[in-house]
N, C-alpha and C. Protein backbone atom coordinates (compact mmCIF):
# COMPACT_ATOMS: atom_id res chain seq x y z
N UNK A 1 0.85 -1.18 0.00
CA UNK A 1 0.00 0.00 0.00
C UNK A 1 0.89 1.24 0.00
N UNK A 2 0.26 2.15 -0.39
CA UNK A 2 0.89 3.64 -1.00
C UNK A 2 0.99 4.05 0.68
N UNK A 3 2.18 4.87 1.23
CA UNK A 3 2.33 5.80 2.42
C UNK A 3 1.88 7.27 1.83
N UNK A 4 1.24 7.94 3.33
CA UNK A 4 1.23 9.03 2.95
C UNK A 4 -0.36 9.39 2.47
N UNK A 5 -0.73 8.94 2.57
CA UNK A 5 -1.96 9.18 1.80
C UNK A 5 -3.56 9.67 2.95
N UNK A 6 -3.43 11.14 2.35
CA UNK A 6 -4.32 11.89 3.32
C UNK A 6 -5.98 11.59 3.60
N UNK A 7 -6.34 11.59 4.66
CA UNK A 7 -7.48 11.69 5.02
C UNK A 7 -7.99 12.07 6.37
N UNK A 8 -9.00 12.90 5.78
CA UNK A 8 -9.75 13.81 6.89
C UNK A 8 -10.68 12.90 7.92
N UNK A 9 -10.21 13.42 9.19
CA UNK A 9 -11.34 12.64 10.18
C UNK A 9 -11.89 13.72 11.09
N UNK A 10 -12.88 13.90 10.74
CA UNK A 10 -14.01 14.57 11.53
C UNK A 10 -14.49 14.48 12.65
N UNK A 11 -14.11 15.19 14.08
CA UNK A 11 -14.20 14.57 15.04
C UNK A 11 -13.47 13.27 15.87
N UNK A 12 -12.10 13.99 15.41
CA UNK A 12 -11.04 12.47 15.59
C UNK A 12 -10.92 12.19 17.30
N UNK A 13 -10.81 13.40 17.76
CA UNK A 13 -10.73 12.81 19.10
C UNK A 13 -11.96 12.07 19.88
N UNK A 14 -13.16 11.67 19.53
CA UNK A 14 -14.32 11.48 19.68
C UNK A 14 -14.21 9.60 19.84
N UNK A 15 -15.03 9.13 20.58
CA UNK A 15 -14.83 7.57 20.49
C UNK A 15 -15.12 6.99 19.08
N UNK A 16 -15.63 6.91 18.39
CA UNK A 16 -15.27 6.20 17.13
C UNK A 16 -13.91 6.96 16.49
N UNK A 17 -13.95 8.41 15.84
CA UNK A 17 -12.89 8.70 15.67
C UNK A 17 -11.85 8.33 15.72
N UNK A 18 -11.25 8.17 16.99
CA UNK A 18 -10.12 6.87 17.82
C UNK A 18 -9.82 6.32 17.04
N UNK A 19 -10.75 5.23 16.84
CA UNK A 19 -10.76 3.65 16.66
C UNK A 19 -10.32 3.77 14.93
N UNK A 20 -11.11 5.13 14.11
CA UNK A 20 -10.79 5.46 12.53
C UNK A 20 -9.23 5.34 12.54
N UNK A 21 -8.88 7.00 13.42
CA UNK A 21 -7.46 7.11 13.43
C UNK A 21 -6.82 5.97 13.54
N UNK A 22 -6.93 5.47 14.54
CA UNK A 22 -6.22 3.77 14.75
C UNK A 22 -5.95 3.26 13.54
N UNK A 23 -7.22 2.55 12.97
CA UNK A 23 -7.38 2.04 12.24
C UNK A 23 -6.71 2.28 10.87
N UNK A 24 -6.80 3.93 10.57
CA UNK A 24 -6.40 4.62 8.89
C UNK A 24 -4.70 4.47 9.37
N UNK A 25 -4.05 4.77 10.64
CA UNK A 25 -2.35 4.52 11.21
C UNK A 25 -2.12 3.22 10.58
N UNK A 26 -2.88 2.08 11.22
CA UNK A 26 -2.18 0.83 10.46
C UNK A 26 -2.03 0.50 9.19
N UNK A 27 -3.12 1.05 8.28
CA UNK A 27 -3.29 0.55 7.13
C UNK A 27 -2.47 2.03 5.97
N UNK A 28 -1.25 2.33 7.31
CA UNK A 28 -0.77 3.14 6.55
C UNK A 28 -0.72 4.62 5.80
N UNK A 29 -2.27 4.89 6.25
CA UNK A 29 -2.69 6.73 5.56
C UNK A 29 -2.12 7.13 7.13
N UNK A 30 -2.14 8.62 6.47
CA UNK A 30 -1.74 9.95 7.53
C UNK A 30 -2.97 10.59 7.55
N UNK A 31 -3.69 10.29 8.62
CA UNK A 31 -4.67 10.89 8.74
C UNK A 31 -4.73 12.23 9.61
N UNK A 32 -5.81 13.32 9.08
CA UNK A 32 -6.04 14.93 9.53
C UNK A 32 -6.62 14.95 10.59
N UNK A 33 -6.25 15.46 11.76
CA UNK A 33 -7.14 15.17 12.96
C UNK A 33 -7.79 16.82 12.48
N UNK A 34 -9.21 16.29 12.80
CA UNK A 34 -9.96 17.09 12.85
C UNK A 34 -11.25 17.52 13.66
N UNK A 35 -10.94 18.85 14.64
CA UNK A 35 -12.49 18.76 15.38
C UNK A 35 -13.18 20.44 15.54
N UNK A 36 -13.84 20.32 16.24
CA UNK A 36 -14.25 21.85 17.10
C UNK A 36 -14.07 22.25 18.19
N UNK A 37 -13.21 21.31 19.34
CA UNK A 37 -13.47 21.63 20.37
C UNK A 37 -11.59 21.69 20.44
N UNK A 38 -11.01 22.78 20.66
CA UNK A 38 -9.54 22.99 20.23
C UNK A 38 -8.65 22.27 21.58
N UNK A 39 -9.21 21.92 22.42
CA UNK A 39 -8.60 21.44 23.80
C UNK A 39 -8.15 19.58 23.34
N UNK A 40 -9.67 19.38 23.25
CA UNK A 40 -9.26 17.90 23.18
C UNK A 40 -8.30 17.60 21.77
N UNK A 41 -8.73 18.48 20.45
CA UNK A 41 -7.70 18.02 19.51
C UNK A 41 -6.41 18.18 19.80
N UNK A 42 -6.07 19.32 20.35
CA UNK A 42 -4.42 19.59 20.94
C UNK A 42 -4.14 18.71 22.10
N UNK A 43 -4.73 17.41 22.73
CA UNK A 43 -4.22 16.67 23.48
C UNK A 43 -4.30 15.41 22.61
N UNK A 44 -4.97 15.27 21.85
CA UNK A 44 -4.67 13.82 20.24
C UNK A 44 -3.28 14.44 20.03
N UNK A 45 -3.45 15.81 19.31
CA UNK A 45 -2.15 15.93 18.82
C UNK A 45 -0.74 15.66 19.47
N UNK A 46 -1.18 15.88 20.56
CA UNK A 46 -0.07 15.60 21.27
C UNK A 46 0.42 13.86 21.82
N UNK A 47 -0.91 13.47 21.42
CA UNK A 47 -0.54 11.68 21.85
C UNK A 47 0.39 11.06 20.29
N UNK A 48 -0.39 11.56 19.47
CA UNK A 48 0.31 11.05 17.99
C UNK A 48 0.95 12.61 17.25
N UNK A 49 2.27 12.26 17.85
CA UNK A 49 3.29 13.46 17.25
C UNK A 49 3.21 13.08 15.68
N UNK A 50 3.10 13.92 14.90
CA UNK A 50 3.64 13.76 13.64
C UNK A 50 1.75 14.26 12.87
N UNK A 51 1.28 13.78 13.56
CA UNK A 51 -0.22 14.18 11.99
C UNK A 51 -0.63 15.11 12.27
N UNK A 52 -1.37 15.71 11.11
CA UNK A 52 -1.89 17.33 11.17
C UNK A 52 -2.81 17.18 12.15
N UNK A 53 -3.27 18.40 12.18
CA UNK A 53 -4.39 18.59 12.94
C UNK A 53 -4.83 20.15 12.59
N UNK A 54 -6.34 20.39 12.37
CA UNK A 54 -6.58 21.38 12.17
C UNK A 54 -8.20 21.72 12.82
């Protein structure tokens, strides 16, 4: 499988979210953390150094 390969998750820090992120990490994509609530995304971001977050 191709590395690198972007995708948006909506509500990543959220309980399914999680389990996406998890999930899109193994199978190799770099997934966009993405939410509304700027606290909890800046503590994802901070568990998985390296993916965006916006």
């Amino acid at each position: 499988m191709t590395t690198n390969l972007n995708v948006a998750v909506f509500g990543a820090y959220g309980h399914t979210g999680r389990f996406v992120v998890a999930e899109l990490l193994e199978r190799g994509y770099a997934p966009v953390l993405i939410g509304r609530d700027p606290a909890k995304l800046s503590a994802l971001s901070s568990a998985l150094p390296g993916l965006e977050s916006r």
